[in-house]
N, C-alpha and C. Protein backbone atom coordinates (compact mmCIF):
# COMPACT_ATOMS: atom_id res chain seq x y z
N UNK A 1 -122.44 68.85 7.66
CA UNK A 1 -121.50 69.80 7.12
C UNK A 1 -120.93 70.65 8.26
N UNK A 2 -119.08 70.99 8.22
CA UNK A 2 -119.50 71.73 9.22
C UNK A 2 -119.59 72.91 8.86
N UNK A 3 -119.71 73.65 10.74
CA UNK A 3 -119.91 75.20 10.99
C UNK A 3 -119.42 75.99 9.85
N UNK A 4 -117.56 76.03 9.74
CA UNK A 4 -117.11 76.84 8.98
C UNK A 4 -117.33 76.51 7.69
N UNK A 5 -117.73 75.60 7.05
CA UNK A 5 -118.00 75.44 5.99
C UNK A 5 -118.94 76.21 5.32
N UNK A 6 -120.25 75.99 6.05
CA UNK A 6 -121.48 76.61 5.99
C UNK A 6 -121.25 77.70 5.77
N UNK A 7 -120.60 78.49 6.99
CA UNK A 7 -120.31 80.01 6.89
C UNK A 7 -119.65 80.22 5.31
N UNK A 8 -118.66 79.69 5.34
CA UNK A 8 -118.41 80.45 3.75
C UNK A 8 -119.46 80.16 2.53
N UNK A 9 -120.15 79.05 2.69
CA UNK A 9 -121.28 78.74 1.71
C UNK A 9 -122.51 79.98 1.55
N UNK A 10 -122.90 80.26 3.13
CA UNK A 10 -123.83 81.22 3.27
C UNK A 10 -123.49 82.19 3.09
N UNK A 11 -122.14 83.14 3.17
CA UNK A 11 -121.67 84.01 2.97
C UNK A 11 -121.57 84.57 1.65
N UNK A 12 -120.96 83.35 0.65
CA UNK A 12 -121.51 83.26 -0.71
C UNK A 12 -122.62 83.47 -1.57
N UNK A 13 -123.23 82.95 -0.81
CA UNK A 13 -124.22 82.34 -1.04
C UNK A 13 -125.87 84.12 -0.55
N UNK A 14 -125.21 84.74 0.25
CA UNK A 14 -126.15 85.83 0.62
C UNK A 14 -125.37 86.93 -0.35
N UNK A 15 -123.94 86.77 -0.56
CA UNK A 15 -123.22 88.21 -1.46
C UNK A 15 -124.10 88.05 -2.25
N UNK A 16 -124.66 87.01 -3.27
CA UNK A 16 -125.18 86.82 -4.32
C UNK A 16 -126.63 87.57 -4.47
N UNK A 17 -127.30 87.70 -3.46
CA UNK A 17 -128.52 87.79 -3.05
C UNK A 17 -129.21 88.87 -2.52
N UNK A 18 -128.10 89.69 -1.40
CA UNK A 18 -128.58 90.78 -0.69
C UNK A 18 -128.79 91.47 -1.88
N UNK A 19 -129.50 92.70 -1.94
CA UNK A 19 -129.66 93.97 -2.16
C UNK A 19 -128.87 94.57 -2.03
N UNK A 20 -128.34 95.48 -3.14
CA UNK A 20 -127.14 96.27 -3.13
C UNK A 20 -127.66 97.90 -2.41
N UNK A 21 -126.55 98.36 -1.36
CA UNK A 21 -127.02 99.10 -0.40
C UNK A 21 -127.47 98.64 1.08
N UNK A 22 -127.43 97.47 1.04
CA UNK A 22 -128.21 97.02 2.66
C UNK A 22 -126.94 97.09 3.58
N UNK A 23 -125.94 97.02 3.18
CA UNK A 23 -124.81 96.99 4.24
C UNK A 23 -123.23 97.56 3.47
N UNK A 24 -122.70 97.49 3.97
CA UNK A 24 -121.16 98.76 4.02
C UNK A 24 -120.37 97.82 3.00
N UNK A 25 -120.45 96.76 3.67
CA UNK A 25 -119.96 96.02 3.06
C UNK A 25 -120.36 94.55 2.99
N UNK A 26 -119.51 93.33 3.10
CA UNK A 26 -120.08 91.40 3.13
C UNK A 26 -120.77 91.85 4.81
N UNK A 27 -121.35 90.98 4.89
CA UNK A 27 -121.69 90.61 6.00
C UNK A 27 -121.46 89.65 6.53
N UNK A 28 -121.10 89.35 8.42
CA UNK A 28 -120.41 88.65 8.98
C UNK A 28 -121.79 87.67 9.25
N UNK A 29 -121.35 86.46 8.83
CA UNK A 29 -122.00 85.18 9.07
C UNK A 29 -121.49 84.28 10.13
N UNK A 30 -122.21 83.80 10.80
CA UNK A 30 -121.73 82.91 12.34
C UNK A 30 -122.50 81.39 12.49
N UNK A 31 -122.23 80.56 12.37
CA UNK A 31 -123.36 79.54 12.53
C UNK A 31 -122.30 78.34 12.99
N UNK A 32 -123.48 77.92 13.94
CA UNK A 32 -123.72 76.92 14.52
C UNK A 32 -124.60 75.54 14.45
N UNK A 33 -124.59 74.64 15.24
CA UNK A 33 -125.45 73.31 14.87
C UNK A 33 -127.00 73.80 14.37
N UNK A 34 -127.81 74.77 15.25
CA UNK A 34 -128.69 75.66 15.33
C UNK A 34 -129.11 76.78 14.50
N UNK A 35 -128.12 77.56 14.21
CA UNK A 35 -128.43 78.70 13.79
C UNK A 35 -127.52 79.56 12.95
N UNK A 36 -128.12 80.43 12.03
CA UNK A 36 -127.29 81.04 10.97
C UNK A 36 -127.52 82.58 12.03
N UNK A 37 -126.35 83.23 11.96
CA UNK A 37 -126.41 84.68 11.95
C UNK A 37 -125.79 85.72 11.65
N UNK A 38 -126.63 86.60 11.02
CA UNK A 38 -126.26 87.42 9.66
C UNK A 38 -126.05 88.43 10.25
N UNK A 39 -124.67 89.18 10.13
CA UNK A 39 -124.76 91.12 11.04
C UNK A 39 -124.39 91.70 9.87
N UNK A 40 -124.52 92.59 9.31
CA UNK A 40 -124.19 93.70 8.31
C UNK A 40 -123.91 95.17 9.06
N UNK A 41 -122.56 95.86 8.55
CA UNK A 41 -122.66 97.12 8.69
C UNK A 41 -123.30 98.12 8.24
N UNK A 42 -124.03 98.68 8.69
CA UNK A 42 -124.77 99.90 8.33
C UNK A 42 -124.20 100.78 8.24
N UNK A 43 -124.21 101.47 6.33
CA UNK A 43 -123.11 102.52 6.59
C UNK A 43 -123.55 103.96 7.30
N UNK A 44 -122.27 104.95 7.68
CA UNK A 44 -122.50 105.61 8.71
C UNK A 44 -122.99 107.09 7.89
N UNK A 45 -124.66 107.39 8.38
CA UNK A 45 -124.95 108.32 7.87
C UNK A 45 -125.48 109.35 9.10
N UNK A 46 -125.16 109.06 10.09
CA UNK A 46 -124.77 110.09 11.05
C UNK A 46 -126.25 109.64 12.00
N UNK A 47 -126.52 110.66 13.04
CA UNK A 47 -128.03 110.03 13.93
C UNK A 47 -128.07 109.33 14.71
N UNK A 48 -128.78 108.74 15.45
CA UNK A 48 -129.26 107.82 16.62
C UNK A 48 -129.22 106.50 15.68
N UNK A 49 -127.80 105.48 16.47
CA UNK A 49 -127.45 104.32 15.90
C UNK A 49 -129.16 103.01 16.21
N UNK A 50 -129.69 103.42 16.94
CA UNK A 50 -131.14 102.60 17.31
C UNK A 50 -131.63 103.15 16.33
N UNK A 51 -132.42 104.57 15.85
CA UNK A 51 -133.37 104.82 15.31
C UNK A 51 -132.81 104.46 13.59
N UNK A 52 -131.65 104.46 13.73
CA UNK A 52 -130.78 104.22 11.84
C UNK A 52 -131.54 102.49 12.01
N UNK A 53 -131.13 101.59 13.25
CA UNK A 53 -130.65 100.29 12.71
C UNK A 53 -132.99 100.30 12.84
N UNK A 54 -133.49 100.70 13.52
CA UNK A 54 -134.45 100.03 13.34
C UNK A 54 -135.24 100.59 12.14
N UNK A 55 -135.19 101.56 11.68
CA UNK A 55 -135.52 101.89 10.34
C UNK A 55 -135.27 100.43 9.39
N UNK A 56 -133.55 100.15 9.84
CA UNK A 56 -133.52 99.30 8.53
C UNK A 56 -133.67 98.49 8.87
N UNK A 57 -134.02 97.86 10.06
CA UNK A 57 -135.33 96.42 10.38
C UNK A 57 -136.32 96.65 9.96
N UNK A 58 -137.19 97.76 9.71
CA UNK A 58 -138.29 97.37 9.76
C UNK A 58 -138.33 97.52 8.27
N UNK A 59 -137.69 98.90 7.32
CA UNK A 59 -137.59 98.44 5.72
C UNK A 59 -136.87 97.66 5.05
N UNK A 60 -136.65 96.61 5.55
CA UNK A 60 -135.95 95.45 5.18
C UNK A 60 -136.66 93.78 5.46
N UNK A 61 -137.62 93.92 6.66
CA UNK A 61 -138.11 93.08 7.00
C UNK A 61 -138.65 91.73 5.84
N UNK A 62 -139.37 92.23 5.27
CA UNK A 62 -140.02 91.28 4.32
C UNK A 62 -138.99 90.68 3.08
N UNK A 63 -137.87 91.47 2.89
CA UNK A 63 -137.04 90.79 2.07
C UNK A 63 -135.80 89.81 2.99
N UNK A 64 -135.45 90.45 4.46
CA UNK A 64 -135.04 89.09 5.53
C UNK A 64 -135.71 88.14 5.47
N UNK A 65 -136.74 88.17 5.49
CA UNK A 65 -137.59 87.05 5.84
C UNK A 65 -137.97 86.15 4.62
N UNK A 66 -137.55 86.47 3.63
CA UNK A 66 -137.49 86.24 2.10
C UNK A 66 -136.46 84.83 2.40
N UNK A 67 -135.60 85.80 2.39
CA UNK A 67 -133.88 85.62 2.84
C UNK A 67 -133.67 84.49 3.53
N UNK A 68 -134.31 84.61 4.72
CA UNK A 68 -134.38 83.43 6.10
C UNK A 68 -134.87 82.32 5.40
N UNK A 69 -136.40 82.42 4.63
CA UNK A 69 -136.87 81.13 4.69
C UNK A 69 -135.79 80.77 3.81
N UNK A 70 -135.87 81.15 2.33
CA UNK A 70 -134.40 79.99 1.91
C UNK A 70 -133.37 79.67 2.31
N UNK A 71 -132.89 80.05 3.48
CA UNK A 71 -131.74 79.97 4.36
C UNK A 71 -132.09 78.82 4.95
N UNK A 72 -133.26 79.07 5.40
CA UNK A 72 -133.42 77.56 6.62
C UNK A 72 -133.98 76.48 5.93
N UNK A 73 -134.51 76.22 4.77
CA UNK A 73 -134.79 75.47 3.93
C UNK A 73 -133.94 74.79 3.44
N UNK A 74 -132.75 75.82 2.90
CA UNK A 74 -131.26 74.88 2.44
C UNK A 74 -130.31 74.77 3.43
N UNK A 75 -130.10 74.99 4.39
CA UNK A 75 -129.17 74.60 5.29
C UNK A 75 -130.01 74.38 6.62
N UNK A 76 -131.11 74.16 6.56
CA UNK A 76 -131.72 73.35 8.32
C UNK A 76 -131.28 73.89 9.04
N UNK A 77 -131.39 75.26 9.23
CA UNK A 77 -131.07 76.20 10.41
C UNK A 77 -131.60 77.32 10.50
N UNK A 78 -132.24 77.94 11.59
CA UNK A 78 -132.95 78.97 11.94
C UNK A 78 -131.72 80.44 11.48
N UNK A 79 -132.33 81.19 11.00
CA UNK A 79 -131.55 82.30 10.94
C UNK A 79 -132.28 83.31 11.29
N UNK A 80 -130.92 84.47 12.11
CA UNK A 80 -131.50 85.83 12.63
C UNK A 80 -130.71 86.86 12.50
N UNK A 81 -130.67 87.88 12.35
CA UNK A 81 -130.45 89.04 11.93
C UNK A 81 -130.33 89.76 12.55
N UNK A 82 -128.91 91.14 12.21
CA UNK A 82 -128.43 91.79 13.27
C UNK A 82 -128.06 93.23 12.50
N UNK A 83 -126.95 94.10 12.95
CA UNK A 83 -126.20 95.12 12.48
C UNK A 83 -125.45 95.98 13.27
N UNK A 84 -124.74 96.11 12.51
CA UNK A 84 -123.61 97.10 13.56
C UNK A 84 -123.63 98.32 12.70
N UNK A 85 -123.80 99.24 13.81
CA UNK A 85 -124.08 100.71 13.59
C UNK A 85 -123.83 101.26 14.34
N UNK A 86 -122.85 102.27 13.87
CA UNK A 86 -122.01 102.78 14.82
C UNK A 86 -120.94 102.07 15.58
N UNK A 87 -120.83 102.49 16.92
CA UNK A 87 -120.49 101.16 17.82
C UNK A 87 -121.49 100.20 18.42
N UNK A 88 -122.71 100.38 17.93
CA UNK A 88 -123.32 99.49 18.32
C UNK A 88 -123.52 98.21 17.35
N UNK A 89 -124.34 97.27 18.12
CA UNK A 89 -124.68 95.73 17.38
C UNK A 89 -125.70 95.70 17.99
N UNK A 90 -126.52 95.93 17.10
CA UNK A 90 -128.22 95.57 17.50
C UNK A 90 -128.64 94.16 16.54
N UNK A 91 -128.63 92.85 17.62
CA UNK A 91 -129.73 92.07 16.79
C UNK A 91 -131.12 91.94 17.36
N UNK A 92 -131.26 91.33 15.88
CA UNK A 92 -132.72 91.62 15.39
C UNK A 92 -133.74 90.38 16.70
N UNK A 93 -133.01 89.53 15.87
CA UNK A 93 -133.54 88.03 16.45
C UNK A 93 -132.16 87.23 16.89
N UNK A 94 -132.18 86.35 17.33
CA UNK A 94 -131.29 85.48 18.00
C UNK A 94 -132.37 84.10 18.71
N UNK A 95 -131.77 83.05 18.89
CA UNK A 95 -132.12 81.55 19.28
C UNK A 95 -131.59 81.92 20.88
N UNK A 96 -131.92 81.09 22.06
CA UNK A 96 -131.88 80.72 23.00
C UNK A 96 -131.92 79.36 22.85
N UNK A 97 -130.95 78.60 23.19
CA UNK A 97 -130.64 77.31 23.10
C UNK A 97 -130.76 76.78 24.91
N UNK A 98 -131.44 75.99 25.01
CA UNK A 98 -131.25 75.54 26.19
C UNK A 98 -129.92 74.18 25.89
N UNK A 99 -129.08 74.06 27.27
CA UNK A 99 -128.11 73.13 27.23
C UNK A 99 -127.89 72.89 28.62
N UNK A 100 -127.76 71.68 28.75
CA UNK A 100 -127.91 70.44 30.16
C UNK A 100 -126.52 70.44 30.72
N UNK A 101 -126.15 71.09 31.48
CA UNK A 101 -124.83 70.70 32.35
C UNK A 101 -125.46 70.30 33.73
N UNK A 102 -124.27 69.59 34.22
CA UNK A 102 -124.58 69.01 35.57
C UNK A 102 -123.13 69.66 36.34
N UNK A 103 -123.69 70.98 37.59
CA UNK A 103 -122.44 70.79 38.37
C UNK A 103 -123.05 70.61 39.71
N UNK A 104 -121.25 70.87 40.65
CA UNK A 104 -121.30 70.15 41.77
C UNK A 104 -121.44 71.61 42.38
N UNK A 105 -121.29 71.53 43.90
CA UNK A 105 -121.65 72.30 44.91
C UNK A 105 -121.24 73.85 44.70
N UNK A 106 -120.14 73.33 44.21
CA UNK A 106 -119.06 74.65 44.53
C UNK A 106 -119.30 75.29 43.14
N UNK A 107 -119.69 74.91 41.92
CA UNK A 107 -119.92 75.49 40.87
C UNK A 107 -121.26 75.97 40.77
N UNK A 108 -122.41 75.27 41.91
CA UNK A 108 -123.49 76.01 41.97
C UNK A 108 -123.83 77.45 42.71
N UNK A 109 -122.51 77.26 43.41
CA UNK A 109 -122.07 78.18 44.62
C UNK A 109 -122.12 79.55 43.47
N UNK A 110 -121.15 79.26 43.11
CA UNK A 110 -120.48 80.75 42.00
C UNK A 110 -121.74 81.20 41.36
N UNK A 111 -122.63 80.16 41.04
CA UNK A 111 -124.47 80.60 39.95
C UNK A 111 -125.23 81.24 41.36
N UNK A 112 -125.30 80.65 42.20
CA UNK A 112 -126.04 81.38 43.15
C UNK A 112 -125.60 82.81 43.56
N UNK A 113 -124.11 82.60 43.96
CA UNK A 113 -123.56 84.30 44.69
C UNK A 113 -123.89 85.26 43.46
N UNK A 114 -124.14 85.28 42.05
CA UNK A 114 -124.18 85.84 41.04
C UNK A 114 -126.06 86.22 41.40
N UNK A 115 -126.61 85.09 41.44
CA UNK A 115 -128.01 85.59 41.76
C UNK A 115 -128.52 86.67 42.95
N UNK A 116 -127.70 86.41 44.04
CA UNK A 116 -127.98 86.47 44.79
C UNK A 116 -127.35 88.38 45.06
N UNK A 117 -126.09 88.32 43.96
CA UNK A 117 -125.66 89.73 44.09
C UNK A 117 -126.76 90.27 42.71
N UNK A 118 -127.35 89.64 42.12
CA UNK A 118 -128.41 90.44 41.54
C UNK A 118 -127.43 90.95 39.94
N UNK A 119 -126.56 90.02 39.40
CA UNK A 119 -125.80 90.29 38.60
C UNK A 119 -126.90 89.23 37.31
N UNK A 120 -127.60 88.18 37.96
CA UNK A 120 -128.08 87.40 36.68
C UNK A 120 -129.56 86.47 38.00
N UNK A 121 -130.62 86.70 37.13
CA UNK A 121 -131.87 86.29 37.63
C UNK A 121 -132.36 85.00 37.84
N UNK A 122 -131.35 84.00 37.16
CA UNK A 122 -131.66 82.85 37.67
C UNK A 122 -129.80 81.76 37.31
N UNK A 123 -130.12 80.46 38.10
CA UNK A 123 -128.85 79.78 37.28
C UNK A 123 -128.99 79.60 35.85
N UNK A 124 -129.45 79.86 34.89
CA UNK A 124 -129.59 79.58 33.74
C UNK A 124 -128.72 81.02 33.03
N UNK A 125 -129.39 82.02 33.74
CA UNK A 125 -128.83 83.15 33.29
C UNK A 125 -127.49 83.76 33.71
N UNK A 126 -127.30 83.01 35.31
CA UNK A 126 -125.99 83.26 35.84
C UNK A 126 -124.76 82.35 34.62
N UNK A 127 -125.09 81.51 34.40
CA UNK A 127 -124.11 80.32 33.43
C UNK A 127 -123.45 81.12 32.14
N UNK A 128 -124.67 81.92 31.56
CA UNK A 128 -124.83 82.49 30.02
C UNK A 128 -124.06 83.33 30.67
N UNK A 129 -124.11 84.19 31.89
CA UNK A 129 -123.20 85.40 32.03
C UNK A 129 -121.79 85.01 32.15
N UNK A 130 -121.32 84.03 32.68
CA UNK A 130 -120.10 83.09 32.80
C UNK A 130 -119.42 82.93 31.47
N UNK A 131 -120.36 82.19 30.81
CA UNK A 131 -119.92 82.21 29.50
C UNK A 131 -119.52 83.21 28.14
N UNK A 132 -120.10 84.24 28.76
CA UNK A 132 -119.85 85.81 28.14
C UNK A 132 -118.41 85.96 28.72
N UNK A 133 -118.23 86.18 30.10
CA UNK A 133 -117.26 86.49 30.76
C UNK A 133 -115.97 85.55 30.04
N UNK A 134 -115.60 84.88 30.05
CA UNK A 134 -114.89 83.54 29.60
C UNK A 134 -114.36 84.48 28.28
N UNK A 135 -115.24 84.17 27.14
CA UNK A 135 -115.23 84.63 25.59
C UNK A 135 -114.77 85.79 25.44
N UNK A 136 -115.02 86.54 26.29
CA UNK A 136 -114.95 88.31 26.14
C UNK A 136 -113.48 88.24 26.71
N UNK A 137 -112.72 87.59 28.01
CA UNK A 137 -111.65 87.55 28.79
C UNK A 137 -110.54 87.08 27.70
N UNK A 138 -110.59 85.37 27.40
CA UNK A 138 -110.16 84.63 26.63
C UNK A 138 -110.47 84.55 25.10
N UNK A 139 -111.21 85.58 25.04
CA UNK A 139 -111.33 85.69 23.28
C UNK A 139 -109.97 85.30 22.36
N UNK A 140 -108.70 85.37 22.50
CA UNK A 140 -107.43 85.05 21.38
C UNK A 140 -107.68 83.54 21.77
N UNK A 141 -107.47 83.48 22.90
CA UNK A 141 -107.28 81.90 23.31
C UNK A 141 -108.18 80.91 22.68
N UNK A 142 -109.75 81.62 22.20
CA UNK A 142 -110.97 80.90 21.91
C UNK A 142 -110.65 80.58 20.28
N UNK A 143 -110.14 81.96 20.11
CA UNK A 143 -109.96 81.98 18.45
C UNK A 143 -109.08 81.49 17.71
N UNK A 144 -108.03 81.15 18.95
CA UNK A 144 -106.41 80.13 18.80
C UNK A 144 -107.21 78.96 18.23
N UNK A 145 -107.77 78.29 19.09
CA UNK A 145 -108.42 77.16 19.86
C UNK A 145 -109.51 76.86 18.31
N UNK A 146 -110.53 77.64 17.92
CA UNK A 146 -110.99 77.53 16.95
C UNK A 146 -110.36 76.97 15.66
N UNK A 147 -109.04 77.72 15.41
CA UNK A 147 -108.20 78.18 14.11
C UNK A 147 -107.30 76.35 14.30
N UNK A 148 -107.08 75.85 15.62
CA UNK A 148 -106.67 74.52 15.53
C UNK A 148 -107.49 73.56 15.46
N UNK A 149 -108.76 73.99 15.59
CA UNK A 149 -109.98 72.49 15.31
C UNK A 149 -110.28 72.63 13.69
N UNK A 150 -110.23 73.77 12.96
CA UNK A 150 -110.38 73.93 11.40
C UNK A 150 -109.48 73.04 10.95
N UNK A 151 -108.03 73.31 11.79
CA UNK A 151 -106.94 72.66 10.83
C UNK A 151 -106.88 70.96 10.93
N UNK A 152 -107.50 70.12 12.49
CA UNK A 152 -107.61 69.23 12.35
C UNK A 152 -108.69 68.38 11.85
N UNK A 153 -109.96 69.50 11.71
CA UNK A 153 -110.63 68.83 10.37
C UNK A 153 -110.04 68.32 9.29
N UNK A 154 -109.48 69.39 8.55
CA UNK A 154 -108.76 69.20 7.02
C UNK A 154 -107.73 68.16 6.70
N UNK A 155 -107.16 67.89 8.44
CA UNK A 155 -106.21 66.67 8.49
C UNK A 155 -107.02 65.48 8.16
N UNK A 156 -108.24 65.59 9.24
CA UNK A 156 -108.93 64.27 9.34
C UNK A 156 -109.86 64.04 7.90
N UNK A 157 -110.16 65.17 7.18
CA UNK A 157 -110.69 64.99 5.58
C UNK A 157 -109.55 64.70 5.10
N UNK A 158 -108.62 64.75 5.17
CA UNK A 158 -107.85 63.91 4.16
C UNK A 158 -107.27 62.61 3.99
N UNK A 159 -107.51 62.27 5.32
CA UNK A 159 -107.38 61.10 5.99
C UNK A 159 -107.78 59.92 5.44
N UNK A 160 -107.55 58.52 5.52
CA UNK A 160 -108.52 57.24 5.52
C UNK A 160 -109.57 57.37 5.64
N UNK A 161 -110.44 57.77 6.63
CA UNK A 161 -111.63 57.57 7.14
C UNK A 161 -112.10 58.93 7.14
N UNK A 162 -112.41 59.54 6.17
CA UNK A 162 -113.11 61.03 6.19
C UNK A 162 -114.98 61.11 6.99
């Protein structure tokens, strides 16, 4: 199934479910091959945006985790939990995915000078910072780019060969 699909399924699929009061409003669902992830706004009742969001980690915990297992049960994916409060976004949990690229000299070059200026602790972590950089720079471009692979799904579902 894909990504965006899911997302609106789970999205559905948690309106139905949360607890009324846990968040401002729907909550933003994100998923991948891997992983479901759930952020809710916390509405704004003034205070230290850490001490608000971990309150409502920790009195919320056992009904997330409620939450999660049927999550990952019906859709085969780890889910983790977040919130935005204030201007902040504190998640809870999150996946670390390891992923295999192979580069050449000059692209190891750029992972090292990053280590080496003490910006990211290893090549693994220099890459992830790259990849932040990219998303955060090119974010319209990503979301262009997204909004045209949805639409050539729907081409290719309608297609001969779905």
């Amino acid at each position: 199934m894909q990504p965006d699909r899911v997302e609106h399924e789970v999205t559905s699929w948690l309106e139905r479910r949360l607890p009324d009061g846990w968040f401002a409003g729907p909550p933003e669902v994100t998923v991948d091959g891997e992983e479901i992830l759930v952020v809710g706004t916390l509405a704004d009742a003034g205070g230290d945006p850490l001490s608000r969001a971990e309150r409502f980690r920790e009195d919320t915990r056992e009904q997330r985790m409620r939450l999660a297992a049927e999550l990952q049960r019906r859709w085969r994916r780890k889910v983790s939990w977040g919130v935005d409060c204030g201007r902040e976004r504190i998640l809870f949990t999150t996946l670390s995915i390891p992923v295999m690229t192979r580069l050449r000299l000059a692209e190891r070059r750029v992972l090292d000078t990053l280590i080496d200026a003490g910006v990211a602790r290893s090549r693994s972590d220099a890459l992830a910072w790259c990849v932040r950089l990219v998303g955060t720079h090119e974010g319209d471009w990503i979301r262009e780019l997204e909004a045209a692979l949805v639409a050539v799904r729907k081409v290719r579902a309608q297609g001969p060969y779905p």
